[in-house]
Protein backbone atom coordinates (compact mmCIF):
# COMPACT_ATOMS: atom_id res chain seq x y z
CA UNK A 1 58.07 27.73 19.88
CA UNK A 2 60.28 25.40 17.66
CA UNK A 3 59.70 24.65 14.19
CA UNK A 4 62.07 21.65 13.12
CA UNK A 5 62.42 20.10 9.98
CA UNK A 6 64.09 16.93 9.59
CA UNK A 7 65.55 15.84 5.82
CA UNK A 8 64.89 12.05 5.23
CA UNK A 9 67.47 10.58 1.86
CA UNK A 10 65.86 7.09 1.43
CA UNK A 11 68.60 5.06 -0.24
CA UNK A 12 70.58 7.08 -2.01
CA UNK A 13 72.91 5.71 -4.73
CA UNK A 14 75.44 9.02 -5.17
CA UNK A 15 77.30 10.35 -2.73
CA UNK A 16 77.91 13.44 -4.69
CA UNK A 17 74.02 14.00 -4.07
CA UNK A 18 74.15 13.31 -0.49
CA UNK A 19 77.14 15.66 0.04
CA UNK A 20 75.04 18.59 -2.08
CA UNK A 21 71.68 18.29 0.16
CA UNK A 22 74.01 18.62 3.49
CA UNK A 23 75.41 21.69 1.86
CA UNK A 24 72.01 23.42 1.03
CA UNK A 25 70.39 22.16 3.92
CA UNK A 26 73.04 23.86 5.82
CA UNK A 27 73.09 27.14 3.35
CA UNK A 28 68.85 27.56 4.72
CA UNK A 29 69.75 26.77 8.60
CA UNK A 30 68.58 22.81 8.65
CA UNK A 31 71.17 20.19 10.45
CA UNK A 32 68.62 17.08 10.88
CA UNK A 33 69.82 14.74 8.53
CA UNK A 34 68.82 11.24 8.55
CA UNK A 35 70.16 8.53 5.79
CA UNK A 36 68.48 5.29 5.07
CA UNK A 37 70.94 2.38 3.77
CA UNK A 38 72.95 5.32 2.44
CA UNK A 39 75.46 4.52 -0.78
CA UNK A 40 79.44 5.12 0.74
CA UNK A 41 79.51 8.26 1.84
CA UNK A 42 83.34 9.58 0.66
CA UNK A 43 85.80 11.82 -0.96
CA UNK A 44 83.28 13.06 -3.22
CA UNK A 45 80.56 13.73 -0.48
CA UNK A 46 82.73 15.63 1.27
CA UNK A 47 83.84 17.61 -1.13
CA UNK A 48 80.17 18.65 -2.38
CA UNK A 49 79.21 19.29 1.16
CA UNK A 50 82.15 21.68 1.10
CA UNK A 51 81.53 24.20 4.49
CA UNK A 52 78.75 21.57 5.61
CA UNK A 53 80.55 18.42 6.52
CA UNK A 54 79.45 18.95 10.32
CA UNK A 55 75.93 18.22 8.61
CA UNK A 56 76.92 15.43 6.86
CA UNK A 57 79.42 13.98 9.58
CA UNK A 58 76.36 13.98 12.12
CA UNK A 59 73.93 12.56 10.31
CA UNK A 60 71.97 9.54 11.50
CA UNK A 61 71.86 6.23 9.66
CA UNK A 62 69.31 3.62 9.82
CA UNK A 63 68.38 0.57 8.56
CA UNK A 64 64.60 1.43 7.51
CA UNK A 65 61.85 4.40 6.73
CA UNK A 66 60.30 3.69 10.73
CA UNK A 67 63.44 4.45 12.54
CA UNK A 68 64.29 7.51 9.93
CA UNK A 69 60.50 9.10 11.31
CA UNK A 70 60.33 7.96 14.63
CA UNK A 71 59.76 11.20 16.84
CA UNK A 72 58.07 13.39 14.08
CA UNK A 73 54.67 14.69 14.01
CA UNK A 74 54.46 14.74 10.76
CA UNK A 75 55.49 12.99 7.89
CA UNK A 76 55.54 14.50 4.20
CA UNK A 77 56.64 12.70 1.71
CA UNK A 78 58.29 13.77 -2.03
CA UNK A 79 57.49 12.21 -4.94
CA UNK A 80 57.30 13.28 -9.01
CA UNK A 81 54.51 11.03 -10.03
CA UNK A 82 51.09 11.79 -8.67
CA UNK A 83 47.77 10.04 -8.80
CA UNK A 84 45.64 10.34 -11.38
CA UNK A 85 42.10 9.76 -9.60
CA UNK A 86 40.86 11.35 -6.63
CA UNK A 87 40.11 8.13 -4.96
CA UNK A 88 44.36 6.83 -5.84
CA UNK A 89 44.94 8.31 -1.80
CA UNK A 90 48.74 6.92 -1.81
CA UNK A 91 50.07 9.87 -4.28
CA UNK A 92 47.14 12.15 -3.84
CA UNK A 93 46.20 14.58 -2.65
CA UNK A 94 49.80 16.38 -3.58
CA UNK A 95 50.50 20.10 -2.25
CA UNK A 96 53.75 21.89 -3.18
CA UNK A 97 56.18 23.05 -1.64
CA UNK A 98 55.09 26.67 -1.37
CA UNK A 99 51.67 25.12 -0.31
CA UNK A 100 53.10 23.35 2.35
CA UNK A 101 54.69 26.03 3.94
CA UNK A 102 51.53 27.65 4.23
CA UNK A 103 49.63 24.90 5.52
CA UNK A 104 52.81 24.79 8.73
CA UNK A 105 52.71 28.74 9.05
CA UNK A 106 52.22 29.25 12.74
CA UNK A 107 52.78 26.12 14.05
CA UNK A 108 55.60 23.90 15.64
CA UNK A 109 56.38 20.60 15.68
CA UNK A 110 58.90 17.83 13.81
CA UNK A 111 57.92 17.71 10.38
CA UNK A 112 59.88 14.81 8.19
CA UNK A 113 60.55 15.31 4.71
CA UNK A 114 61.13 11.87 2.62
CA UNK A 115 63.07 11.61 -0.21
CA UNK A 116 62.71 8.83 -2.63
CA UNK A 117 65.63 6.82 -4.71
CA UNK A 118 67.16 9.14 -7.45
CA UNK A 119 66.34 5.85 -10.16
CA UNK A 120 62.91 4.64 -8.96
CA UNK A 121 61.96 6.95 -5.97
CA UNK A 122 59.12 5.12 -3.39
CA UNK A 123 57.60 1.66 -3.37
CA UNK A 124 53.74 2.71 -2.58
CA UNK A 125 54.31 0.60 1.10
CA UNK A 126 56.80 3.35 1.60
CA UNK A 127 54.24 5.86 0.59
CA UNK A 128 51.62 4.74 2.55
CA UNK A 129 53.91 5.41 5.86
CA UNK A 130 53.60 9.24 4.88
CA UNK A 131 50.75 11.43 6.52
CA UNK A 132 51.18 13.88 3.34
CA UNK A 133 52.11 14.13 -0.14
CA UNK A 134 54.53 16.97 -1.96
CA UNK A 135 55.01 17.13 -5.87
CA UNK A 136 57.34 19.88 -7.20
CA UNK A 137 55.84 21.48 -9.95
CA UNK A 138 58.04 20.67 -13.71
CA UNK A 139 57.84 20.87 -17.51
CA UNK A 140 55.96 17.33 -18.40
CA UNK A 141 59.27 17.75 -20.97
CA UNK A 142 61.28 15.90 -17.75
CA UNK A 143 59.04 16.02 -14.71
CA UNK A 144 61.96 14.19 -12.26
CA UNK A 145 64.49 16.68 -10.79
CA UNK A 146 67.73 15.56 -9.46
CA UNK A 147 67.36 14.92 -5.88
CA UNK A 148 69.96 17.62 -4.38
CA UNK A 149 67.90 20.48 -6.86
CA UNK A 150 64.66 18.96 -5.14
CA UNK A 151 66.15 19.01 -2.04
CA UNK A 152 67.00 22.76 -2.61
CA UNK A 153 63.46 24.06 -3.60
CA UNK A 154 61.97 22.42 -0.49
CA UNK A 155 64.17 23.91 1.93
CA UNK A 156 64.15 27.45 0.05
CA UNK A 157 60.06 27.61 0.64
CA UNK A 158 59.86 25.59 4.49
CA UNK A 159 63.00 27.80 5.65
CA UNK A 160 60.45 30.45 5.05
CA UNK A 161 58.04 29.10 8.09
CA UNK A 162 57.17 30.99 11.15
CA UNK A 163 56.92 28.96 13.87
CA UNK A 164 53.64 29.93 15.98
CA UNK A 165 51.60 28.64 18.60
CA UNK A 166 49.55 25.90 17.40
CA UNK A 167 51.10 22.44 18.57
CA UNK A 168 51.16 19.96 16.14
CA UNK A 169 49.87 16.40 17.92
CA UNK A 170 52.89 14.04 18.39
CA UNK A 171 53.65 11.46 16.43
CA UNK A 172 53.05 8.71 18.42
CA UNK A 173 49.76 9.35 19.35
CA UNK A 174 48.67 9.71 16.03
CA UNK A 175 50.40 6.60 15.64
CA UNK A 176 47.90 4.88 18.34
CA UNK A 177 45.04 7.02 16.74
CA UNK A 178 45.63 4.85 13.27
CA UNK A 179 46.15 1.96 15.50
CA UNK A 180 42.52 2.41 16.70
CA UNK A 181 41.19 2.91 13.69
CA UNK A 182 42.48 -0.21 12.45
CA UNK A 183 40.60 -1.88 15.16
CA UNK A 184 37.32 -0.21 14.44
CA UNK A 185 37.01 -1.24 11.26
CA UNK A 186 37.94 -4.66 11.98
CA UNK A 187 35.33 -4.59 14.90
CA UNK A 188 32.06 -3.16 12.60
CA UNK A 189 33.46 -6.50 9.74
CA UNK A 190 34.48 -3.36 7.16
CA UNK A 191 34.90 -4.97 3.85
CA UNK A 192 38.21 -6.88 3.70
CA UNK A 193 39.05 -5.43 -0.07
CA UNK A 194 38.09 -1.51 1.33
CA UNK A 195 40.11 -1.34 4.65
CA UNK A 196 43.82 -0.90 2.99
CA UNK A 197 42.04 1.84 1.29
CA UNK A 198 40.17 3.55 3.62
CA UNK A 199 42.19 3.51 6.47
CA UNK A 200 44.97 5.22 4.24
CA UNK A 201 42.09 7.92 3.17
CA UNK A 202 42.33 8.72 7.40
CA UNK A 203 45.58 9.22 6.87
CA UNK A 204 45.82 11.40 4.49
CA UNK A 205 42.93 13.35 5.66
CA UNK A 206 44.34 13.96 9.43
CA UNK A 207 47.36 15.13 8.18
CA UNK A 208 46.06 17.51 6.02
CA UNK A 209 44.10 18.87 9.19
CA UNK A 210 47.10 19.47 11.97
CA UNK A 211 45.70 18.02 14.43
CA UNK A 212 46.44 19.38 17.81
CA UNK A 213 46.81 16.85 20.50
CA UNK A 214 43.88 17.66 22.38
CA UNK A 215 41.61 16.70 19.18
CA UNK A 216 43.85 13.64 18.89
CA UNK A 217 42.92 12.29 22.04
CA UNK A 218 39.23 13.70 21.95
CA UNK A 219 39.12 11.08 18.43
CA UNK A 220 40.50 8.57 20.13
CA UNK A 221 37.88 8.95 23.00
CA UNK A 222 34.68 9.14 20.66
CA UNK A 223 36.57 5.66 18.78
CA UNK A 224 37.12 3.92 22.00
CA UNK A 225 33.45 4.82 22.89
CA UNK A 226 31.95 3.78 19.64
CA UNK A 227 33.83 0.35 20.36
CA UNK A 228 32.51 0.00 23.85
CA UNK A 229 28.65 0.01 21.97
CA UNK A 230 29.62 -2.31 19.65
CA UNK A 231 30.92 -5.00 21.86
């Protein structure tokens, strides 16, 4: 039973950040780093990262937000602004962080954290790639935390997760289950204006739920079967 967790930085402009997240992630046990279109990583990073430049020396740079998740089952996402209405599904429903670690309690799996740009954090595209949504609760004085002291908190409360026996469904076949969504509602001529919408509201619901692979592919059977009817 493995419980990994996997810290996504999503363009970050100061090294001096990137070099303090590779030493907390390090001071809580965590080594899966991954940097998308990273600022130069230098003197300064490595002197932040102090006893953790083996973290920051090893971690993996890409070009986008696809290859920085590919091989996680789940995909959480950070953010300081939350929606407003219940129906606003790209920054709602938001859990924090010590709600999240109760939610992965006894399970095990690659779970992806994303972390948005330190000046204007996620484009909602980018948001919409995320199965889940976390918001770290702040004075409404200065709601936006610096990213390394974000960084911090979520590690503090998911280092706290006991890995159990429930097997989180892998990533890429919940990738092909929103795939086959997709289809369906093209195939029953779902309003145009309500798919975006909708199919994002599967999202979010599905990752709230765990799924375990056998359910995944049991969904994708009663979907496929649904489509045989139609046609």
């Amino acid at each position: 039973m493995t419980f990994n967790l996997r810290i996504v930085l999503v363009e970050p402009l100061y090294q001096g950040n990137v070099g303090s997240v590779a030493r907390a992630m390090k001071n809580f046990g965590f080594s899966d780093l991954v940097l998308v279109n990273p600022c130069k990583l230098e003197n300064e990073a490595r002197a932040l990262a102090s006893h953790a430049w083996d973290v920051l020396s090893s971690a993996r740079i890409v070009t986008n937000i696809e290859q920085a998740i590919e091989g996680a089952d789940v995909v959480v996402a950070t953010t300081g602004i939350t929606g407003l209405k219940t129906d606003e599904h790209i920054r709602m429903p938001p859990y924090t962080p010590h709600e999240l670690k109760e939610k992965f309690n006894g399970t095990n799996g690659t779970i992806a954290i994303l972390f948005g740009r330190e000046d204007n954090g996620f484009t909602n595209d980018e948001l919409k790639l995320s199965d889940m949504i976390v918001s770290i609760p702040t004075s409404e004085i200065y709601p936006i935390m610096n990213l390394s002291h974000a960084t911090t908190i979520m590690l503090y409360e998911l280092s706290q997760i006991d890995a159990g026996e429930q097997q989180l469904a892998d990533g890429f076949d919940l990738k092909l289950l929103h795939e086959h969504i997709g289809e369906l509602l093209d195939d029953i001529q779902y309003p145009e204006h309500k798919k975006e919408k909708t199919h994002l509201m599967f999202k979010r619901i599905f990752g709230r739920a765990q799924l375990m692979p056998r359910e995944v592919q049991t969904l994708r059977g009663f979907f496929g079967k649904i489509q045989q009817l139609l046609k």
